[in-house]
N, C-alpha and C. Protein backbone atom coordinates (compact mmCIF):
# COMPACT_ATOMS: atom_id res chain seq x y z
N UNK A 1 34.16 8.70 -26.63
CA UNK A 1 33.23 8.76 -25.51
C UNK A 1 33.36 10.12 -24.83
N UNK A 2 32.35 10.91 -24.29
CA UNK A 2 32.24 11.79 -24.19
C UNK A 2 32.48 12.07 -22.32
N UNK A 3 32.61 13.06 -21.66
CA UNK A 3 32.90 13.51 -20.32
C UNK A 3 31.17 13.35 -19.99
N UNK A 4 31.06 12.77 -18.88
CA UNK A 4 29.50 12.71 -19.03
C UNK A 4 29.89 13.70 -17.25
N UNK A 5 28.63 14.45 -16.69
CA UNK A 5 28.83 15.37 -15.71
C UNK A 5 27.45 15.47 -14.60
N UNK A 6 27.38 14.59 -13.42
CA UNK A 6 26.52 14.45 -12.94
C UNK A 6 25.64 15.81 -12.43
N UNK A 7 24.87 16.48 -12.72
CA UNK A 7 24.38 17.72 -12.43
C UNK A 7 22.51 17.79 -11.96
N UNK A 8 22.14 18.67 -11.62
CA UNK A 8 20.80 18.72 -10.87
C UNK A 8 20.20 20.46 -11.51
N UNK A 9 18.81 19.91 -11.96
CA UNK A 9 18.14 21.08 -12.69
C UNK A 9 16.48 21.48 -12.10
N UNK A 10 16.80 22.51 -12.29
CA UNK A 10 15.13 22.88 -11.81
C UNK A 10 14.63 23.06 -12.97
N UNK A 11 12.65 23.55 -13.00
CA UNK A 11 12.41 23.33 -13.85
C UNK A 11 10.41 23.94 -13.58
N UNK A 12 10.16 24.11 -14.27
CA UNK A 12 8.88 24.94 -13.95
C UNK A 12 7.86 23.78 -13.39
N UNK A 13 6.68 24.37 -12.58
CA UNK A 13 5.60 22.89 -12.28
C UNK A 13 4.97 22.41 -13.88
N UNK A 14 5.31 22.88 -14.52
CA UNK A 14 4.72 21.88 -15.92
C UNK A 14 6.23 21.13 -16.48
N UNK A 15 7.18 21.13 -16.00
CA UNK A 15 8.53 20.43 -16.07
C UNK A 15 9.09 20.71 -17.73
N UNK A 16 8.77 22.45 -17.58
CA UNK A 16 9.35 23.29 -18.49
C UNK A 16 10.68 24.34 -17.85
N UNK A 17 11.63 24.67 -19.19
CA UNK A 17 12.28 25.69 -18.69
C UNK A 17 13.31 26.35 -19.76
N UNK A 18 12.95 27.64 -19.68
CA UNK A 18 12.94 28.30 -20.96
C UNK A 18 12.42 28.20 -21.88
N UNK A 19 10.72 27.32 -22.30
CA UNK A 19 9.91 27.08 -22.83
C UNK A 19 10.29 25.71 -23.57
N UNK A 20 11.41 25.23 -23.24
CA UNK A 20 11.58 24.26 -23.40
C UNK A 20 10.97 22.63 -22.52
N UNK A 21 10.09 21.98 -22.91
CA UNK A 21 9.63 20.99 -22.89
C UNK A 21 10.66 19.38 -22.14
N UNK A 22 10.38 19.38 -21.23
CA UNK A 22 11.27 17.73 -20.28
C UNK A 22 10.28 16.81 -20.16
N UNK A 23 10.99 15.67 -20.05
CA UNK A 23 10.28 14.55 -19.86
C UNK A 23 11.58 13.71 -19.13
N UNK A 24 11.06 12.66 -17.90
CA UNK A 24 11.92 12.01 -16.94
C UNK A 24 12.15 10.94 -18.13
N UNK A 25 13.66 10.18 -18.14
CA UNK A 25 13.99 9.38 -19.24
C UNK A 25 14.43 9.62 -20.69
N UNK A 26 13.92 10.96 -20.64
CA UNK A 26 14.26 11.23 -22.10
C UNK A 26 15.75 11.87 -22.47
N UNK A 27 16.31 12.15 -23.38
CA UNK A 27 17.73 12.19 -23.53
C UNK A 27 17.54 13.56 -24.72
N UNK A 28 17.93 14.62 -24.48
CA UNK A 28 18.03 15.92 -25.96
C UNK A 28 19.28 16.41 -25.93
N UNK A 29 19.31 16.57 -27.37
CA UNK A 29 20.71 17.40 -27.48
C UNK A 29 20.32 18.35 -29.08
N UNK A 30 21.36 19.89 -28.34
CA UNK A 30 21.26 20.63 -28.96
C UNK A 30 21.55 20.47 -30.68
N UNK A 31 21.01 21.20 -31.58
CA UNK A 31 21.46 20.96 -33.27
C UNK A 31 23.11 21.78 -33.24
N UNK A 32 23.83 20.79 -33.96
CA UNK A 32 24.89 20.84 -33.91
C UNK A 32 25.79 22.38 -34.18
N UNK A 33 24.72 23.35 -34.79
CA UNK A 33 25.68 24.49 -35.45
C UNK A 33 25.21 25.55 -34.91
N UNK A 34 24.89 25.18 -33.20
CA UNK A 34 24.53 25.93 -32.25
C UNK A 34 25.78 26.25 -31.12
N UNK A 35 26.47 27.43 -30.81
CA UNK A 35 27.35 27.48 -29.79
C UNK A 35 27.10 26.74 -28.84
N UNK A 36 27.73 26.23 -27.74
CA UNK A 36 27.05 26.44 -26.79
C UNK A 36 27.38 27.27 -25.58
N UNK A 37 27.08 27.93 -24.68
CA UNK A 37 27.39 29.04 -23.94
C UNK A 37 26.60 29.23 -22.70
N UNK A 38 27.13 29.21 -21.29
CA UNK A 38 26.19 29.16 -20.24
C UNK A 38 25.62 30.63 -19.85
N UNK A 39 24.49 30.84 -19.24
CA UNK A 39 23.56 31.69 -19.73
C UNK A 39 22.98 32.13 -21.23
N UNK A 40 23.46 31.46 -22.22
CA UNK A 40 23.17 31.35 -23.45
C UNK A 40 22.37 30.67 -23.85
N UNK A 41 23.06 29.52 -25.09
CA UNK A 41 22.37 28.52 -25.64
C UNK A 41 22.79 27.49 -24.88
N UNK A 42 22.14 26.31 -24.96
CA UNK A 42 22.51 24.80 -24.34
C UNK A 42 21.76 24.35 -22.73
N UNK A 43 21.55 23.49 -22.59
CA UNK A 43 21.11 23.05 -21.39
C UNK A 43 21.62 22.73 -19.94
N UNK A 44 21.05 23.53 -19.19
CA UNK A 44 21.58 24.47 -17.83
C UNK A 44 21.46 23.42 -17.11
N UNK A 45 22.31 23.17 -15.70
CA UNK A 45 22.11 22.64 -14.71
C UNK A 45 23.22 22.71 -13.34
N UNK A 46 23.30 22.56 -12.67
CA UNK A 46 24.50 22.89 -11.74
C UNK A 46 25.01 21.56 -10.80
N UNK A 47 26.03 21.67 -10.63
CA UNK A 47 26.71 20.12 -9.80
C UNK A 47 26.27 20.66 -8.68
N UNK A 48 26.30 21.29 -7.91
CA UNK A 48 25.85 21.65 -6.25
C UNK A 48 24.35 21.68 -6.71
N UNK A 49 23.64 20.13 -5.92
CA UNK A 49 22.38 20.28 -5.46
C UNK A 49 21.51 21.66 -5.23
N UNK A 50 22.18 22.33 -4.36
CA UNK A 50 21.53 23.62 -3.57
C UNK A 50 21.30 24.61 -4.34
N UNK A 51 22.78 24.83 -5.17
CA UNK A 51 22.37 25.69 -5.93
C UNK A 51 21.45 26.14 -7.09
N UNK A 52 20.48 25.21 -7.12
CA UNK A 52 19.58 25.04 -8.08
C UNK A 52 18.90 26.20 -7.83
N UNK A 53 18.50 26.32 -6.44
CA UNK A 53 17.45 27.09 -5.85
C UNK A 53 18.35 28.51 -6.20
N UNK A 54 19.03 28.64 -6.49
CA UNK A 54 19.60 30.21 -7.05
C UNK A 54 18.93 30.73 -8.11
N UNK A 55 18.25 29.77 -9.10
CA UNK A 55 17.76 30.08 -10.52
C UNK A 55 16.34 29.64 -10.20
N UNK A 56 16.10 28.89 -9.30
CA UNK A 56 14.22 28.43 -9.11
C UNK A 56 14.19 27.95 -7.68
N UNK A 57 12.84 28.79 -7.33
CA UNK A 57 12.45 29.23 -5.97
C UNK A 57 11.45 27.80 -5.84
N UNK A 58 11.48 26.88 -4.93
CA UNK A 58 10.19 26.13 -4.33
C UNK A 58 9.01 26.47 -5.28
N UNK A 59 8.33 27.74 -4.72
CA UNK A 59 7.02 27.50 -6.07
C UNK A 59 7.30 28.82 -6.75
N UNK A 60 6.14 28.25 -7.87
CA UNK A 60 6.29 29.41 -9.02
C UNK A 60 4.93 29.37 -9.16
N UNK A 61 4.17 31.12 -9.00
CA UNK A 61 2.85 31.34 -8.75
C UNK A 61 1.92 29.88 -7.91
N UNK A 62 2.24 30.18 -6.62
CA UNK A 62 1.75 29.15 -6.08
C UNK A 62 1.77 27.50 -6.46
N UNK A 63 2.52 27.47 -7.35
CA UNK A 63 2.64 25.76 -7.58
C UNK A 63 4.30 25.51 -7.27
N UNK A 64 4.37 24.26 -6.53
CA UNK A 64 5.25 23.42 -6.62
C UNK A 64 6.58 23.31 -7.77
N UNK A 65 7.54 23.63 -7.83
CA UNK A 65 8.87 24.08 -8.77
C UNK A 65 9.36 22.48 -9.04
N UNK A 66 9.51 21.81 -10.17
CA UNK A 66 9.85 20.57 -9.87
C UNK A 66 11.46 20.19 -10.38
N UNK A 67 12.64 18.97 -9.89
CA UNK A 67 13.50 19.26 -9.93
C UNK A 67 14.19 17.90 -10.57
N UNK A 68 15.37 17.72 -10.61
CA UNK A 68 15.41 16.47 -11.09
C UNK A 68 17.33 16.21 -11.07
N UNK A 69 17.91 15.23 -11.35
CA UNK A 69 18.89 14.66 -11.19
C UNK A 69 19.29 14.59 -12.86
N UNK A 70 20.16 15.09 -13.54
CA UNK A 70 20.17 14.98 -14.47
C UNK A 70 21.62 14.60 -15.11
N UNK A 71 22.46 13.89 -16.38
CA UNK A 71 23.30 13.46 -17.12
C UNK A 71 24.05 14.95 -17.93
N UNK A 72 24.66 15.33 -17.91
CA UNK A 72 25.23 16.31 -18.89
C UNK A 72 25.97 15.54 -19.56
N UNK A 73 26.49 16.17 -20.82
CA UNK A 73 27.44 15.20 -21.49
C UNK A 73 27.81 16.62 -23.34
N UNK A 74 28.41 16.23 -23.99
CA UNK A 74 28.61 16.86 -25.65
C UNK A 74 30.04 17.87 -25.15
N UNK A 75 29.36 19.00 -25.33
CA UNK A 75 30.00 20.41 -25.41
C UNK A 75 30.05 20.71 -24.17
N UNK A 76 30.65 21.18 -23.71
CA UNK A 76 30.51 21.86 -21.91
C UNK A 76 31.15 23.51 -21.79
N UNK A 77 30.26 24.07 -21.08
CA UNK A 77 30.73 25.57 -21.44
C UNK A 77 30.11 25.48 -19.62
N UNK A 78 31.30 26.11 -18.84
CA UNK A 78 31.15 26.17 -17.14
C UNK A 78 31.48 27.61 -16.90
N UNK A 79 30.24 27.97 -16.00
CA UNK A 79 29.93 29.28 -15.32
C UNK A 79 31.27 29.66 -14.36
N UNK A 80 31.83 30.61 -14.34
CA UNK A 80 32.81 31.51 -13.62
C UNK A 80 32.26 31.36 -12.55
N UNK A 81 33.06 31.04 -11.10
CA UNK A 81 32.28 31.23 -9.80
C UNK A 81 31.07 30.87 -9.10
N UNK A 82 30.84 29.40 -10.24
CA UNK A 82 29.34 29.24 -9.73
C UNK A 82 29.89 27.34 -10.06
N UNK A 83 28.77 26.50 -10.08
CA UNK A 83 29.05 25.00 -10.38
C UNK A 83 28.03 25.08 -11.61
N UNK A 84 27.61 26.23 -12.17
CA UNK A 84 26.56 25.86 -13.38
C UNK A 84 27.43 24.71 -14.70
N UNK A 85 26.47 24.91 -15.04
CA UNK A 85 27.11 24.02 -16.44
C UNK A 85 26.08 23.85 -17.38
N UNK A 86 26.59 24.36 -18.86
CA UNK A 86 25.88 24.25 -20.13
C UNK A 86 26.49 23.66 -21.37
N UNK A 87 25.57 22.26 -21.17
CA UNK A 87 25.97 21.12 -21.79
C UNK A 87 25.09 21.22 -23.77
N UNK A 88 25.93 20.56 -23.89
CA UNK A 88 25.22 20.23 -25.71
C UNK A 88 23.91 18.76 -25.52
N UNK A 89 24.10 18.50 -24.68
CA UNK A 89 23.43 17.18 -24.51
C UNK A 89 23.14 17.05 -22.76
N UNK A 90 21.83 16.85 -22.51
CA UNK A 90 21.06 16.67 -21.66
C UNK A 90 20.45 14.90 -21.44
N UNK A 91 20.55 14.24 -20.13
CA UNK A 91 19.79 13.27 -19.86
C UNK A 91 19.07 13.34 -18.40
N UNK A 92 17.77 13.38 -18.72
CA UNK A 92 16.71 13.58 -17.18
C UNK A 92 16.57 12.28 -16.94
N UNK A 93 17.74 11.85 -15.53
CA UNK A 93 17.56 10.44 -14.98
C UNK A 93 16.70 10.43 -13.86
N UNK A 94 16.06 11.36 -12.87
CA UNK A 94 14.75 11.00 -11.95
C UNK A 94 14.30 12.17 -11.62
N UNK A 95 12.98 12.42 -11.41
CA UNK A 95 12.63 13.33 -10.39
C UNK A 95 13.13 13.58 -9.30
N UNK A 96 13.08 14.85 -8.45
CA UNK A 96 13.54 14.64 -6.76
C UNK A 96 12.17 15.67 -6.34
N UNK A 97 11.90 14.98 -5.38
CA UNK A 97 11.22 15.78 -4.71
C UNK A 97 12.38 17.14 -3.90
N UNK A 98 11.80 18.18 -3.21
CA UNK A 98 12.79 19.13 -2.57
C UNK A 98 14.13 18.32 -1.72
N UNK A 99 13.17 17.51 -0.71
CA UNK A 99 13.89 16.96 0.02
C UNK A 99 15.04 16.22 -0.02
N UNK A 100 15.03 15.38 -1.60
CA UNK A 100 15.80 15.00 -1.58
C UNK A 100 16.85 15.61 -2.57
N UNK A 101 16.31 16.79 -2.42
CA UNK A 101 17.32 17.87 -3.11
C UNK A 101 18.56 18.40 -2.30
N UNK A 102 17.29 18.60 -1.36
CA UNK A 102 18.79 19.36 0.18
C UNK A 102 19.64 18.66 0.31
N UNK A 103 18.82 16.85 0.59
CA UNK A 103 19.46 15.54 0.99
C UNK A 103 20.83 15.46 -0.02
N UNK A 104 20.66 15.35 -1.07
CA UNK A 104 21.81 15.28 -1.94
C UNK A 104 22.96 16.70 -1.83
N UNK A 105 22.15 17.66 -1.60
CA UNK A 105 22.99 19.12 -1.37
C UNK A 105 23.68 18.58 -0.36
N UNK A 106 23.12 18.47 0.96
CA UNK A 106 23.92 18.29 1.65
C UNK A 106 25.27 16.95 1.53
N UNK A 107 24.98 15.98 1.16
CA UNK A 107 26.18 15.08 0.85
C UNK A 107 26.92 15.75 -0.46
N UNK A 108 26.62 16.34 -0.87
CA UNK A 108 27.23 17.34 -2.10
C UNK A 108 28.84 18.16 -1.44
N UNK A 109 28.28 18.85 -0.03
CA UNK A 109 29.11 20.12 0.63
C UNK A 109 29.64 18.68 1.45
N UNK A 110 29.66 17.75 1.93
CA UNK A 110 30.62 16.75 2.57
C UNK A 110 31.39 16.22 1.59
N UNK A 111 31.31 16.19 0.23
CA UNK A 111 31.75 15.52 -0.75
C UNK A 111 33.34 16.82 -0.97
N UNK A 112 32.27 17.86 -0.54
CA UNK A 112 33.30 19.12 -1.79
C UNK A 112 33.66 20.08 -0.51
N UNK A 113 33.48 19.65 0.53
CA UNK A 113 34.14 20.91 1.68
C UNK A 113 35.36 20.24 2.44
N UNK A 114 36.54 20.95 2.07
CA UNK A 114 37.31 20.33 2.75
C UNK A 114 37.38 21.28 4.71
N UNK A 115 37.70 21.04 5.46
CA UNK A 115 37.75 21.09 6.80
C UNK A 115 38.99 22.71 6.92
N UNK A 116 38.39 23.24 7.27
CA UNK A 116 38.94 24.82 7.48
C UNK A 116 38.93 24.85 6.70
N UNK A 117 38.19 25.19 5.04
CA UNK A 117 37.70 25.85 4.39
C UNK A 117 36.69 27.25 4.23
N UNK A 118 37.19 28.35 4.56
CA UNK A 118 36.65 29.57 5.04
C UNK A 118 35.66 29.64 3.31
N UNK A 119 35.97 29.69 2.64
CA UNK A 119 34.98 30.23 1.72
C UNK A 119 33.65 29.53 1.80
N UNK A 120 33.43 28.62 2.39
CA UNK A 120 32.24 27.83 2.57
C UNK A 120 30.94 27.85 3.27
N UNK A 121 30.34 28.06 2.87
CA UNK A 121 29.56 28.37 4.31
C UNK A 121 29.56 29.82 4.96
N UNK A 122 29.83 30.84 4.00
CA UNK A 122 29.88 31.84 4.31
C UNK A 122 29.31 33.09 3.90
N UNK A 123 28.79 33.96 4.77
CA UNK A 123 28.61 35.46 4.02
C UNK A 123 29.44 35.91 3.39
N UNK A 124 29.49 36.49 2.08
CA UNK A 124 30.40 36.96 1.21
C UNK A 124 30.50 38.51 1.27
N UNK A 125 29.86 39.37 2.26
CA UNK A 125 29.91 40.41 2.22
C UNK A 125 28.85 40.96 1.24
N UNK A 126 28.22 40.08 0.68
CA UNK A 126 27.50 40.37 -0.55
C UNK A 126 25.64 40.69 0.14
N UNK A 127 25.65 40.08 1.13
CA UNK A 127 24.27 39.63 1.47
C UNK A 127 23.56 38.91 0.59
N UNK A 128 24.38 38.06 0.22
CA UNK A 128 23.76 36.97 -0.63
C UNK A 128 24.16 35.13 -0.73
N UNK A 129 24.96 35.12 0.82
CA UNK A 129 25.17 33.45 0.82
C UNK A 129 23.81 32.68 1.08
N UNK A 130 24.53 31.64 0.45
CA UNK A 130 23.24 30.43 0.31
C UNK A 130 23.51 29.34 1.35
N UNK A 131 24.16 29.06 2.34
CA UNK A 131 24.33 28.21 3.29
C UNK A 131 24.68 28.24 4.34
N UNK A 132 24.13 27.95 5.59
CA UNK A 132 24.11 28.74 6.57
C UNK A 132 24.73 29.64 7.01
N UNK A 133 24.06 30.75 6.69
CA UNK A 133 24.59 32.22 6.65
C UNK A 133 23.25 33.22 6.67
N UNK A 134 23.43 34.51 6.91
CA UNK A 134 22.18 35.35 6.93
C UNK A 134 22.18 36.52 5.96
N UNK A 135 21.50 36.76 5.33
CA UNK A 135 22.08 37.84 4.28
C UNK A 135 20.45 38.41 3.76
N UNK A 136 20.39 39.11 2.79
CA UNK A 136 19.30 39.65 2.31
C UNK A 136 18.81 38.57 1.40
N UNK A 137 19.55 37.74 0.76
CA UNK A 137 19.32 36.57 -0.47
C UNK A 137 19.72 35.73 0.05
N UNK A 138 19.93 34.85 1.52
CA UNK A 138 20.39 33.87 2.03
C UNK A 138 19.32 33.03 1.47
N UNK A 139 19.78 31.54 1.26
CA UNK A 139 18.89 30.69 1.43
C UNK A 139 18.36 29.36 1.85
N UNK A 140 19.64 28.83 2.45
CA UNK A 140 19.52 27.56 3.06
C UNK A 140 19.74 27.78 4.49
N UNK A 141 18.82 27.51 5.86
CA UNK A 141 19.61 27.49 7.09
C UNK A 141 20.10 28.98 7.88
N UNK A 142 18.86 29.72 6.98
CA UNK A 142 19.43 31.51 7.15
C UNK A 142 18.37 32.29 7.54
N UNK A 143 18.72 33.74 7.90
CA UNK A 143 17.36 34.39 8.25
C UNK A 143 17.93 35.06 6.86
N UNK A 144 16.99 36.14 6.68
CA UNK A 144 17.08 37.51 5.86
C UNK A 144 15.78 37.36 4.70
N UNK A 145 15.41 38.75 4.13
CA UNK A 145 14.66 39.42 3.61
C UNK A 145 14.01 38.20 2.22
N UNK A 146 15.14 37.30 1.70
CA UNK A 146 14.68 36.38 0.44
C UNK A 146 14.93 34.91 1.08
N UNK A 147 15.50 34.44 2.06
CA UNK A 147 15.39 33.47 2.17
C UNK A 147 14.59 32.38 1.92
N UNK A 148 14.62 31.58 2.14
CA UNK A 148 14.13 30.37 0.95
C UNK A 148 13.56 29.22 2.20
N UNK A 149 14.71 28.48 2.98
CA UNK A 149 14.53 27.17 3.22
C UNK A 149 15.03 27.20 4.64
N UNK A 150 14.01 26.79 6.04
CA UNK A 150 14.39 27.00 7.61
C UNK A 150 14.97 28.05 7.98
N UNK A 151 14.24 29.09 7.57
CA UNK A 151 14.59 30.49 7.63
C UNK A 151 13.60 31.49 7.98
N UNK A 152 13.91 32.44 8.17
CA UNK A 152 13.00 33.60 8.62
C UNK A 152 13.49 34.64 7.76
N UNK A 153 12.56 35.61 7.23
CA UNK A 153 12.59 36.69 6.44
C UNK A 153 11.19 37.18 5.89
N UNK A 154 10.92 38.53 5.11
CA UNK A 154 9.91 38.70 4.71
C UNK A 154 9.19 37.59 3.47
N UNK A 155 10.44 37.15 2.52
CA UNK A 155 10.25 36.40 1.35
C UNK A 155 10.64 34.63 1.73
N UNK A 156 10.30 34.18 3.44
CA UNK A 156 10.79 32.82 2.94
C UNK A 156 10.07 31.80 2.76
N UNK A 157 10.10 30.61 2.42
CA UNK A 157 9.30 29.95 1.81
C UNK A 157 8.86 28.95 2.59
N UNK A 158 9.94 28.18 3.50
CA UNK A 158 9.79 27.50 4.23
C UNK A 158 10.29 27.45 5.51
N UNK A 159 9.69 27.41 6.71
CA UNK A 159 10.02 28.03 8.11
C UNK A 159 9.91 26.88 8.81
């Protein structure tokens, strides 16, 4: 029996990504004499809710970005410094609308923040935190230039 890995994926408004083809319910896995490797080959998704929105913005050319709750499981190859994860085997268990994207993000960072935890929730010096923080690429709960979500900036999406 295999490590199965609860994770959350974005995905284009035709519920494509990387020209690869999804469907809610359906179960794929890679052909066997394929590496697998994150940013590579294999099927992407990340355990932090939020961070989805790092790889897909709300919309894409004016449409709606759609997202989903998904099963990892096979081969597992995990991103350095990030919660990505690229699995040999993929299962799309529901749609989420945004909301209940944050909704889960947020019980995500109560799940995984322990209490005086400084790396959390923080500007990295980078201008690029994603939770309440302000940066040039902030995006949850932030002002700056790319922000994304209850934010102010030239690029944000939702105010």
């Amino acid at each position: 029996m295999s490590n199965k890995i609860k994770s959350y994926k974005g995905f284009n408004p035709d519920f494509t990504c990387r020209g690869f083809q999804y469907e809610v319910g359906k179960e794929y896995e890679m052909p066997k004499n394929e590496a697998i490797k994150c940013c590579g080959n294999g099927f992407h998704a990340c355990e932090s809710p939020l961070e989805v929105f790092d790889h897909y913005f709300l919309t894409e050319s004016g449409e709606m970005c759609r997202f989903a709750e998904v099963e990892q499981s096979g081969e597992i190859d995990r991103e350095n410094g990030s919660t990505k994860v690229c699995s040999s085997k993929i299962k799309i268990k529901a749609e989420l609308k945004p909301g209940d994207l944050i909704r889960a993000g947020v019980e995500w960072i109560k799940e995984n923040t322990r209490v005086g935890d400084t790396a959390s929730g923080t500007d990295n010096g980078k201008g690029s935190a994603k939770i309440g923080s302000s940066g040039d690429y902030a995006q949850i709960g932030s002002s700056g230039d790319s922000a994304q979500i209850n934010s102010t900036g030239e690029d944000s999406v939702i105010c």
